[in-house]
C-alpha atoms as a PDB file:
ATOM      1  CA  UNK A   1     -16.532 -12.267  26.318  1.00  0.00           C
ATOM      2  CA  UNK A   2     -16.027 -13.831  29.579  1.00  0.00           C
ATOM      3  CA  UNK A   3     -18.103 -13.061  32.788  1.00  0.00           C
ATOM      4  CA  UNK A   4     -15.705 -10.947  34.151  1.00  0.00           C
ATOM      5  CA  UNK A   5     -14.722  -8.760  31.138  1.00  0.00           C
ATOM      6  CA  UNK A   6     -15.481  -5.105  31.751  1.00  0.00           C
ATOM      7  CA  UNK A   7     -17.883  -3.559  28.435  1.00  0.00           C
ATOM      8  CA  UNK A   8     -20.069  -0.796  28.306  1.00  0.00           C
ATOM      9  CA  UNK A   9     -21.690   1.756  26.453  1.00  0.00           C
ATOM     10  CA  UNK A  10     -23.844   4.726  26.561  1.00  0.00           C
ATOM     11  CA  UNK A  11     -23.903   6.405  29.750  1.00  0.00           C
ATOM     12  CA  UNK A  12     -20.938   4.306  31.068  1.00  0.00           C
ATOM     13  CA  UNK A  13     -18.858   5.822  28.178  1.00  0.00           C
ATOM     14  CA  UNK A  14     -16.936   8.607  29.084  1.00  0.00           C
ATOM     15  CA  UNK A  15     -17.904  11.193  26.949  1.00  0.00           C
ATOM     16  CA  UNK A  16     -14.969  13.002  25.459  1.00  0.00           C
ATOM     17  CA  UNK A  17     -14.034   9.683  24.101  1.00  0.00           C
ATOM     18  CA  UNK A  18     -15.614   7.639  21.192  1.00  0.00           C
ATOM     19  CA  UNK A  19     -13.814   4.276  22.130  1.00  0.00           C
ATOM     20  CA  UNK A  20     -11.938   3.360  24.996  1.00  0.00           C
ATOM     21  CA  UNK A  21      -9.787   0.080  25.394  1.00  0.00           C
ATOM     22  CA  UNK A  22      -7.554  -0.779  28.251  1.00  0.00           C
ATOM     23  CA  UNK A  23      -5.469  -3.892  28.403  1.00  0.00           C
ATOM     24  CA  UNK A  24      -7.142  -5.948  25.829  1.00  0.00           C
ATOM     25  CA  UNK A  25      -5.907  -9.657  25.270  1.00  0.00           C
ATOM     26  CA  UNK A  26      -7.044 -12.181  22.829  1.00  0.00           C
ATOM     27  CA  UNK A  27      -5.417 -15.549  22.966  1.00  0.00           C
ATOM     28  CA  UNK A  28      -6.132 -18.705  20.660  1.00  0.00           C
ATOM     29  CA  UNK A  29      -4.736 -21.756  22.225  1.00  0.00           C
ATOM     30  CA  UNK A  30      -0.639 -20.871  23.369  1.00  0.00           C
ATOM     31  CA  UNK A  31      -0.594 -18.042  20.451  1.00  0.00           C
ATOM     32  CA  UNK A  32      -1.566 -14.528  21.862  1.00  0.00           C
ATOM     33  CA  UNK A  33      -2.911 -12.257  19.284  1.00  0.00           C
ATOM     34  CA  UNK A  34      -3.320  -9.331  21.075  1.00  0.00           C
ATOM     35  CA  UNK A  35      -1.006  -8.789  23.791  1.00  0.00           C
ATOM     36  CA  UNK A  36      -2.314  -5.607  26.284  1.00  0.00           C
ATOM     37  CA  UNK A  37      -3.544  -3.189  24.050  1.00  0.00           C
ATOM     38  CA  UNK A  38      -4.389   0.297  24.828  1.00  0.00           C
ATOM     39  CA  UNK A  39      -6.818   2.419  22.240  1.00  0.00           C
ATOM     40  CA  UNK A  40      -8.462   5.455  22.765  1.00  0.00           C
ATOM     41  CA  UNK A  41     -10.476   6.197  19.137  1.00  0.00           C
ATOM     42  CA  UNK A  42     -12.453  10.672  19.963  1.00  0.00           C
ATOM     43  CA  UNK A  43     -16.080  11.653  18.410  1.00  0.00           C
ATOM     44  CA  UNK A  44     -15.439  11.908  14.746  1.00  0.00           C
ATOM     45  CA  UNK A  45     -12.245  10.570  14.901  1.00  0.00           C
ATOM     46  CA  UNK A  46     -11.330   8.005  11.601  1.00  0.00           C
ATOM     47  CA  UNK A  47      -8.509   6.019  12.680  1.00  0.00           C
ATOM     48  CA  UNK A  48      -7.080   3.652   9.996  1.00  0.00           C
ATOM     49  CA  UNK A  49      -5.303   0.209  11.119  1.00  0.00           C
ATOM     50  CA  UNK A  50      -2.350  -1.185   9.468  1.00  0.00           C
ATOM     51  CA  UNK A  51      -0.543  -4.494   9.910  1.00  0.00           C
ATOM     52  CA  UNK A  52       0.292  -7.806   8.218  1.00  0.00           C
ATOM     53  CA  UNK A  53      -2.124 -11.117   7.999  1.00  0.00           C
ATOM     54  CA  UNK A  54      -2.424 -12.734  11.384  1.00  0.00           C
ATOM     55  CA  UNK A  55      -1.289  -9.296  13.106  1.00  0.00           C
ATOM     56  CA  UNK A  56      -4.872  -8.729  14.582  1.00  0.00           C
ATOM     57  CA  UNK A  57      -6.416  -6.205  12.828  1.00  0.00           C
ATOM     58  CA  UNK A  58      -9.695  -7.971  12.005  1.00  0.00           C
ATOM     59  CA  UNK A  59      -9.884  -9.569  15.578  1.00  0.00           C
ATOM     60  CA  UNK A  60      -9.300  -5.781  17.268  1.00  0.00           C
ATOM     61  CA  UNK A  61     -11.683  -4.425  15.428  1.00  0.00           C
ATOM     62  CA  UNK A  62     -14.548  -7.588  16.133  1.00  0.00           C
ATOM     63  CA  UNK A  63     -13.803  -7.086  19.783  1.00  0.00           C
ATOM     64  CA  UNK A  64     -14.557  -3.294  19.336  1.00  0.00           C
ATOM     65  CA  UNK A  65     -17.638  -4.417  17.933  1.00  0.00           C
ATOM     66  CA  UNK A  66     -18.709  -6.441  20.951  1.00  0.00           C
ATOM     67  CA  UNK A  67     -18.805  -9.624  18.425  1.00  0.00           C
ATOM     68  CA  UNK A  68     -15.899 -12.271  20.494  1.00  0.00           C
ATOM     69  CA  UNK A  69     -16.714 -13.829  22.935  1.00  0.00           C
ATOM     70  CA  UNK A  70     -13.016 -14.642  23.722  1.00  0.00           C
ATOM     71  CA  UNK A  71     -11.731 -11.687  24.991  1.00  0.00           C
ATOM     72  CA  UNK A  72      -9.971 -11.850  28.184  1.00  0.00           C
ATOM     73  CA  UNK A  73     -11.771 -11.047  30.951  1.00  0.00           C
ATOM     74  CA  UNK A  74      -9.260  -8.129  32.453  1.00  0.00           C
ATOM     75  CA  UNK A  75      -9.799  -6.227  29.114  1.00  0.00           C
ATOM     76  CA  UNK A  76     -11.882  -3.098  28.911  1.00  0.00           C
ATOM     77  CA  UNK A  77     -13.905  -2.077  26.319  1.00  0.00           C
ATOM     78  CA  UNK A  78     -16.213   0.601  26.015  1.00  0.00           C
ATOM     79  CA  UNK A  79     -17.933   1.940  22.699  1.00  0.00           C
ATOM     80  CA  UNK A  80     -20.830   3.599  21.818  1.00  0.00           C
ATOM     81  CA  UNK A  81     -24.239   2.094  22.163  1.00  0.00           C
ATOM     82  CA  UNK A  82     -24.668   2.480  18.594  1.00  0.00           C
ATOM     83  CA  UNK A  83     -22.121   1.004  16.605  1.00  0.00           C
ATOM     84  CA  UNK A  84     -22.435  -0.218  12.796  1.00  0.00           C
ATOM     85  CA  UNK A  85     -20.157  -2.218  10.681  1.00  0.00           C
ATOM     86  CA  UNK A  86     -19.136  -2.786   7.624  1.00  0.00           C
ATOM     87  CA  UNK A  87     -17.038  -5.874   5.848  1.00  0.00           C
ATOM     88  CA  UNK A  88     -15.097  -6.454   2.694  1.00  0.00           C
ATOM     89  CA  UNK A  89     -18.013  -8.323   1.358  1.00  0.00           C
ATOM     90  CA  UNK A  90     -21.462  -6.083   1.176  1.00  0.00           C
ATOM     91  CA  UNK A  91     -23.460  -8.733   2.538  1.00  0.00           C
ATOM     92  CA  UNK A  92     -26.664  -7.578   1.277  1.00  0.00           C
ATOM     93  CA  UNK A  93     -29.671 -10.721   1.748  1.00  0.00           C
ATOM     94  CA  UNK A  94     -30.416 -11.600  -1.679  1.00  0.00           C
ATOM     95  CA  UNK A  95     -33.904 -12.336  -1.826  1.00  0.00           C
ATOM     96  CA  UNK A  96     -34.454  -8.440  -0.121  1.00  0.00           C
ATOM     97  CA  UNK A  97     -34.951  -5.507  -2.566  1.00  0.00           C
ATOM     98  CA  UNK A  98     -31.631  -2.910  -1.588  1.00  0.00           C
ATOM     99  CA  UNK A  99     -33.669  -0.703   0.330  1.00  0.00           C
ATOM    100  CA  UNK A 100     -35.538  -3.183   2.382  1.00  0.00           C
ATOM    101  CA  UNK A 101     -31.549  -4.009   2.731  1.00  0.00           C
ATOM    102  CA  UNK A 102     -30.907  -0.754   4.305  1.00  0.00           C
ATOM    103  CA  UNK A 103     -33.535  -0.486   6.956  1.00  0.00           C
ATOM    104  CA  UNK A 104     -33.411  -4.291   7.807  1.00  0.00           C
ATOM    105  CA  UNK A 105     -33.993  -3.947  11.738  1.00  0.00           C
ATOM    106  CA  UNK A 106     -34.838  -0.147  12.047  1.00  0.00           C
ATOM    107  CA  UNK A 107     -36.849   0.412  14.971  1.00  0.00           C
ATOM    108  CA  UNK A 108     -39.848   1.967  15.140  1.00  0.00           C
ATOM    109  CA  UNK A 109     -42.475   2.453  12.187  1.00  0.00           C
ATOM    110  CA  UNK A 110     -42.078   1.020   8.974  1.00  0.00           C
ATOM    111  CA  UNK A 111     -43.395   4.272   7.081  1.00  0.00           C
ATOM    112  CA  UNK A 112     -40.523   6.235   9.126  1.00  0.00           C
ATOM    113  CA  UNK A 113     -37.746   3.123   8.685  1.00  0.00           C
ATOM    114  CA  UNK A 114     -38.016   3.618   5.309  1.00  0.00           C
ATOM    115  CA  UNK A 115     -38.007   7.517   4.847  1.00  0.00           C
ATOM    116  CA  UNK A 116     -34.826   7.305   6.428  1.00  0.00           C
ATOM    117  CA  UNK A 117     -33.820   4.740   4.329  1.00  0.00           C
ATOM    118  CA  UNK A 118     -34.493   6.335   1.354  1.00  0.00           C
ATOM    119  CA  UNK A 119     -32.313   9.403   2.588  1.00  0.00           C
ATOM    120  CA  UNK A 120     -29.318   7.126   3.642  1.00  0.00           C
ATOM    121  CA  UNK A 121     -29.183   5.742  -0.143  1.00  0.00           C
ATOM    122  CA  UNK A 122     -29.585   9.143  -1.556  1.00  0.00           C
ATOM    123  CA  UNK A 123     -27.078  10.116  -0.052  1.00  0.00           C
ATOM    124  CA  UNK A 124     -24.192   7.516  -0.876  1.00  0.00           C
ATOM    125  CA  UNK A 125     -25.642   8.514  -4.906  1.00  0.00           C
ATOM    126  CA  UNK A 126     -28.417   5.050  -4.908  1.00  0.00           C
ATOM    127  CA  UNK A 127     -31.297   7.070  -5.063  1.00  0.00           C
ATOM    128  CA  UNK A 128     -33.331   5.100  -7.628  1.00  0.00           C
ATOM    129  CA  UNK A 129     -31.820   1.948  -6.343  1.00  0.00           C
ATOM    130  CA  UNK A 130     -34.361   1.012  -3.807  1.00  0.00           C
ATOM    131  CA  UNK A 131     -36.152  -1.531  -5.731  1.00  0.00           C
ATOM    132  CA  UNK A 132     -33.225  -2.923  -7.196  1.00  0.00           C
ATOM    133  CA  UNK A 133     -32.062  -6.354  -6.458  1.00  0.00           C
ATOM    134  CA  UNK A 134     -28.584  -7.130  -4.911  1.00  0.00           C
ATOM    135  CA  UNK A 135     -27.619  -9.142  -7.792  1.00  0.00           C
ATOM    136  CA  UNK A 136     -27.937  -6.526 -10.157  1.00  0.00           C
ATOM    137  CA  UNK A 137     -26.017  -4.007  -8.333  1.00  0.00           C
ATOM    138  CA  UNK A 138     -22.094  -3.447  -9.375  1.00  0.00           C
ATOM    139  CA  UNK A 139     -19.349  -3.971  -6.559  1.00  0.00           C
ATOM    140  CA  UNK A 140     -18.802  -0.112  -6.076  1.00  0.00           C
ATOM    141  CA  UNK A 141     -23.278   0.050  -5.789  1.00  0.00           C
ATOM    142  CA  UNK A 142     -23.272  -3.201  -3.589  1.00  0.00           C
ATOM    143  CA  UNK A 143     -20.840  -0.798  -1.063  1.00  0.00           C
ATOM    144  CA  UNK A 144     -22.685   1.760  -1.502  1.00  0.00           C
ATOM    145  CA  UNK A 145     -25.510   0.376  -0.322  1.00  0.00           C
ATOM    146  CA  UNK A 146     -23.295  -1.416   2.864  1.00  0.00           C
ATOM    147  CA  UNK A 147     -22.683   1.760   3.822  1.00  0.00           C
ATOM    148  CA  UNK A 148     -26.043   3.556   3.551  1.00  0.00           C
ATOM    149  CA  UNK A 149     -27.489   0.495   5.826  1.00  0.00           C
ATOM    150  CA  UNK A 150     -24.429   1.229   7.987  1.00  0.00           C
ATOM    151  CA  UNK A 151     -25.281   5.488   8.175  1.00  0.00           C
ATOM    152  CA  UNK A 152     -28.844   5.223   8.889  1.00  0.00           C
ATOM    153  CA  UNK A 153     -28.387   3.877  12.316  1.00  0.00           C
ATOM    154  CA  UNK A 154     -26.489   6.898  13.040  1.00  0.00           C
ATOM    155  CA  UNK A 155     -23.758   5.096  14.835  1.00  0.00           C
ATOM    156  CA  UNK A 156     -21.358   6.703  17.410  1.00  0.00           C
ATOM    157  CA  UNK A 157     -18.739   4.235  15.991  1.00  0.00           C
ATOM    158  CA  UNK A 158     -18.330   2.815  12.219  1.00  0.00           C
ATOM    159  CA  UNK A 159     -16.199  -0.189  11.551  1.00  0.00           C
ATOM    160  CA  UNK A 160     -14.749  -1.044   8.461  1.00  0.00           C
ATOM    161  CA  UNK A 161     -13.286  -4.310   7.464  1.00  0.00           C
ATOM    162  CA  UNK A 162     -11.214  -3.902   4.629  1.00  0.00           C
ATOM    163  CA  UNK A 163     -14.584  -2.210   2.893  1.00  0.00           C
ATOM    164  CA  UNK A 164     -12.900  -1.906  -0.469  1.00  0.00           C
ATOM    165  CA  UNK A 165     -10.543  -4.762  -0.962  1.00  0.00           C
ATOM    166  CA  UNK A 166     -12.248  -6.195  -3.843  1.00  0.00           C
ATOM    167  CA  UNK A 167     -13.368  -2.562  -5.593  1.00  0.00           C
ATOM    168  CA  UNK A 168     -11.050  -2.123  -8.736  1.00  0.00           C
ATOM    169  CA  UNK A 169      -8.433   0.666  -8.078  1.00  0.00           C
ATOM    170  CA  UNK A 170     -11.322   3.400 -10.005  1.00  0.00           C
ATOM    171  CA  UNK A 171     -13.630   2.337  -7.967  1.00  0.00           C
ATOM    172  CA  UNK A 172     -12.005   2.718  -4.870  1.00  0.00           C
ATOM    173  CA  UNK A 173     -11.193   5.904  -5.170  1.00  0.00           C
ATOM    174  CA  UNK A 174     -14.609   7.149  -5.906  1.00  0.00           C
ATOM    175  CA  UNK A 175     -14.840   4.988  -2.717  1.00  0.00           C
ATOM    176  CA  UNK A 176     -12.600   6.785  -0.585  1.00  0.00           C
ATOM    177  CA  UNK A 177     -13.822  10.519  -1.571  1.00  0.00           C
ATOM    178  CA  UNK A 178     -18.047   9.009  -0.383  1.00  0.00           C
ATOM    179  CA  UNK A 179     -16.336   7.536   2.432  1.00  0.00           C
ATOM    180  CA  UNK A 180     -14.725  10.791   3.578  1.00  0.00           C
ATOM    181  CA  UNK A 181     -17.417  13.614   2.953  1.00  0.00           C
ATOM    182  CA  UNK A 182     -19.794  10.912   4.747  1.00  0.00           C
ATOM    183  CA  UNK A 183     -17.889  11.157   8.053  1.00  0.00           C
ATOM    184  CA  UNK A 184     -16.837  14.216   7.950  1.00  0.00           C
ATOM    185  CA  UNK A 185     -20.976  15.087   7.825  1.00  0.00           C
ATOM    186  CA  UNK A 186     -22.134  12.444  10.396  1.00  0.00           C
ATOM    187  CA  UNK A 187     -18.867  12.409  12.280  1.00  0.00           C
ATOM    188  CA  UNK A 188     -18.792   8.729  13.903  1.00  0.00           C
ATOM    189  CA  UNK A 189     -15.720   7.683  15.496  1.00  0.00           C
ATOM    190  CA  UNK A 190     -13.836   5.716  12.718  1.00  0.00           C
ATOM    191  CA  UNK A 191     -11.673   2.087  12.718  1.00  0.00           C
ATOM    192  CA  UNK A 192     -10.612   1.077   9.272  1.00  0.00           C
ATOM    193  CA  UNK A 193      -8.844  -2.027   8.888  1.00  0.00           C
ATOM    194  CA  UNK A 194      -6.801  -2.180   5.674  1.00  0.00           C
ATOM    195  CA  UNK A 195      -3.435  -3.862   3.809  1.00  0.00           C
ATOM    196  CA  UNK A 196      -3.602  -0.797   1.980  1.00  0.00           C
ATOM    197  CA  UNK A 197      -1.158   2.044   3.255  1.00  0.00           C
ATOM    198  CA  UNK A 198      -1.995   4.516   0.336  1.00  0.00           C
ATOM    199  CA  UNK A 199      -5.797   3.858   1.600  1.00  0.00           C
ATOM    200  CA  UNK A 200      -5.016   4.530   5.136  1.00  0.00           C
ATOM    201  CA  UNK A 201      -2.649   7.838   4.760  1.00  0.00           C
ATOM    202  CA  UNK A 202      -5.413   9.233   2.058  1.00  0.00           C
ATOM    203  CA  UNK A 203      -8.313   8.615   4.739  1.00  0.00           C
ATOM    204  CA  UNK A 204      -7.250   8.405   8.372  1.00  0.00           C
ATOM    205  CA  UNK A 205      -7.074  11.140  11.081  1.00  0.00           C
ATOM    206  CA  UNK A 206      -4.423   8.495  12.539  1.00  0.00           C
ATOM    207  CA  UNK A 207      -3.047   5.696  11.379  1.00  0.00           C
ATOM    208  CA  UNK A 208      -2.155   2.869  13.877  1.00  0.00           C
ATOM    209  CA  UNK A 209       0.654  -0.354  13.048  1.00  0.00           C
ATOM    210  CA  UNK A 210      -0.039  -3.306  14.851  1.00  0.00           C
ATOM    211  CA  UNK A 211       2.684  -6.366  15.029  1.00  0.00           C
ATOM    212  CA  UNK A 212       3.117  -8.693  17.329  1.00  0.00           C
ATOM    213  CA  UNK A 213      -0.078  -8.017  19.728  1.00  0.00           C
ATOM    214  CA  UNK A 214       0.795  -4.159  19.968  1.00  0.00           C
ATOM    215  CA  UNK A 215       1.163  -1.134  18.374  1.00  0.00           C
ATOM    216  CA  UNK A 216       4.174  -0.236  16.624  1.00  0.00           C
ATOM    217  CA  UNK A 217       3.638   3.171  15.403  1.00  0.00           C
ATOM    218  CA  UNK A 218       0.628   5.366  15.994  1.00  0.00           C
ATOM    219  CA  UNK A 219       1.181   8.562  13.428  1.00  0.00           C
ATOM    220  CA  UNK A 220      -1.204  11.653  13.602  1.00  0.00           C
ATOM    221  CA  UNK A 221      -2.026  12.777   9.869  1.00  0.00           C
ATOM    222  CA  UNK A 222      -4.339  16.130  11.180  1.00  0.00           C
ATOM    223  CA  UNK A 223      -0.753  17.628  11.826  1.00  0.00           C
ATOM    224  CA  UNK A 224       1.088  16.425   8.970  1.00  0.00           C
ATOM    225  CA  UNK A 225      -0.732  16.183   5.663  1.00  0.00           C
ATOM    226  CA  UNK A 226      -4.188  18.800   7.412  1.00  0.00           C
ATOM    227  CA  UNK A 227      -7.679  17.201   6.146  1.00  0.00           C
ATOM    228  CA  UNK A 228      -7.301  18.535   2.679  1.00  0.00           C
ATOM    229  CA  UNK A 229      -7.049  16.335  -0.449  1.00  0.00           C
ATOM    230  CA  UNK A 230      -4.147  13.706   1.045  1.00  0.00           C
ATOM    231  CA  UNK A 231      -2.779  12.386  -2.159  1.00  0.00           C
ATOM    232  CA  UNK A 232      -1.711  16.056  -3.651  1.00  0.00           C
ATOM    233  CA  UNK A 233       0.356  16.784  -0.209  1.00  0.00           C
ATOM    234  CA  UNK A 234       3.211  17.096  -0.851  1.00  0.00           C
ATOM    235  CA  UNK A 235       4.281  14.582   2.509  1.00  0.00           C
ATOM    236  CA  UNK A 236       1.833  12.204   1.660  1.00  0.00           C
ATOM    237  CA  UNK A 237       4.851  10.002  -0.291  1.00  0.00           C
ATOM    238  CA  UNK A 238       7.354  10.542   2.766  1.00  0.00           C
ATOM    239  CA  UNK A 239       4.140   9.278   5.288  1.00  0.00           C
ATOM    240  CA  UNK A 240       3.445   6.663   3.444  1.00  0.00           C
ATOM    241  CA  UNK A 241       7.369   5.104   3.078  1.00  0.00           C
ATOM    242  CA  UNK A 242       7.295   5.589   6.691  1.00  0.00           C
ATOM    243  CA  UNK A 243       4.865   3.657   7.432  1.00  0.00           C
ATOM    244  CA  UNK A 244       6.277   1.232   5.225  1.00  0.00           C
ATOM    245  CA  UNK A 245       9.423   0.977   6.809  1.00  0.00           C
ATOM    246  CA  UNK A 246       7.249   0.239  10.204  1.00  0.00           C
ATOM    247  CA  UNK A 247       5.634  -2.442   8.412  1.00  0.00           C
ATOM    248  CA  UNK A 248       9.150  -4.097   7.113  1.00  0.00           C
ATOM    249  CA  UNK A 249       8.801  -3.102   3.673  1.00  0.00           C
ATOM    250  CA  UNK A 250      11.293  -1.019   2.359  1.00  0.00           C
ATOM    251  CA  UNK A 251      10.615   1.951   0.213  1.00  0.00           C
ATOM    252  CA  UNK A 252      11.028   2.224  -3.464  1.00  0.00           C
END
């Protein structure tokens, strides 16, 4: 990011707000990806992000994770101190057992990094797993586990890169319904980026369109389909043709 590029976190993070970003503009070469954009994500607020290849989902969400070094330097961008990700591809280190995985980088005792390791993959249904290698774990497991190294540093923010896009459909939903109880218990602030409107409108708070550098629709779902289960609503179909229609496809 360069020198002059406002981030912060922790104490200079205002605190009814889980993410704030004013003004933020990434440019490679003449093309300008993202074009002035404003996001404001609350505490425990899962915000899902829409948009087609090239629209900047990915490179929103790496700047939110204080990974470019690109950003221009009249942006903003404040996020929690503590902020975890996790990408389409688990990225577990092969020659590491799962739970030596997890806590990889834990601070403070090993005795202690591992207790809490232990409880992360309990919860997300590996207990057992710890011994495992990566290699033998499924897809759906191999997430799993992403997301259990992901929980136990208790982030104020989660980011997910297109987390599921290589789960079969099954899977994914079994997916969805960990991903949801999980922050709903440990209520991070929340940026999915997905292709996958069905996946956003069945998860989000708020789903958010991005096309050319801004944001073309930002739709609250807490109003309109309540946190119950999303795909039984009876508005979950007329959300998700909507958001369609933003993204130029037209409904069936």
């Amino acid at each position: 990011m360069a020198d002059d590029a406002r981030l912060s976190s922790g104490a200079d993070l205002d605190a009814r707000r889980g993410v704030r970003i004013r003004s933020l503009v990434r440019r490679f070469g003449d093309h300008t990806v993202l074009d002035g954009v404003d996001l404001d994500i609350a505490p425990g607020e899962f915000t899902a992000l829409l948009g087609h290849s090239g629209s900047g989902k990915s490179t929103l969400l790496r700047a939110a994770a204080r990974l470019d070094p690109g950003v221009c330097g009249s942006s903003t961008v404040e996020v929690p101190e503590a902020t975890a990700v996790v990408f389409q591809d688990a990225r577990l280190l092969p020659w590491a057992r799962v739970l030596d995985n997890v806590v990889l980088g834990l601070p403070g005792s090993r005795a202690a990094a591992r207790e809490r390791g232990r409880a992360a993959l309990a919860e997300v249904g590996l207990a057992g797993k710890e011994d495992a290698w990566p290699g033998t774990l499924s897809g759906g497991e191999a997430q799993r586990a992403a997301l259990a190294r992901a929980l136990v540093r208790q982030p104020g923010l989660l980011l997910l890169d297109e987390p599921f896009g290589a789960l079969d459909a099954l899977t994914r939903i079994r997916m969805h319904a960990l991903l949801r109880a999980l922050c709903a218990r440990h209520r991070p602030a929340v940026l999915l980026v997905t292709h996958d409107v069905d996946e956003a409108v069945a998860l989000a708070d708020r789903v958010l369109v991005l096309d050319q550098g801004r944001f073309a629709a930002d739709v609250d779902l807490t109003d309109r389909l309540g946190t119950s289960e999303r795909r039984a609503h009876p508005r979950f179909a007329a959300t998700r043709d909507a958001l369609l229609t933003v993204l130029g496809v037209p409904a069936a």
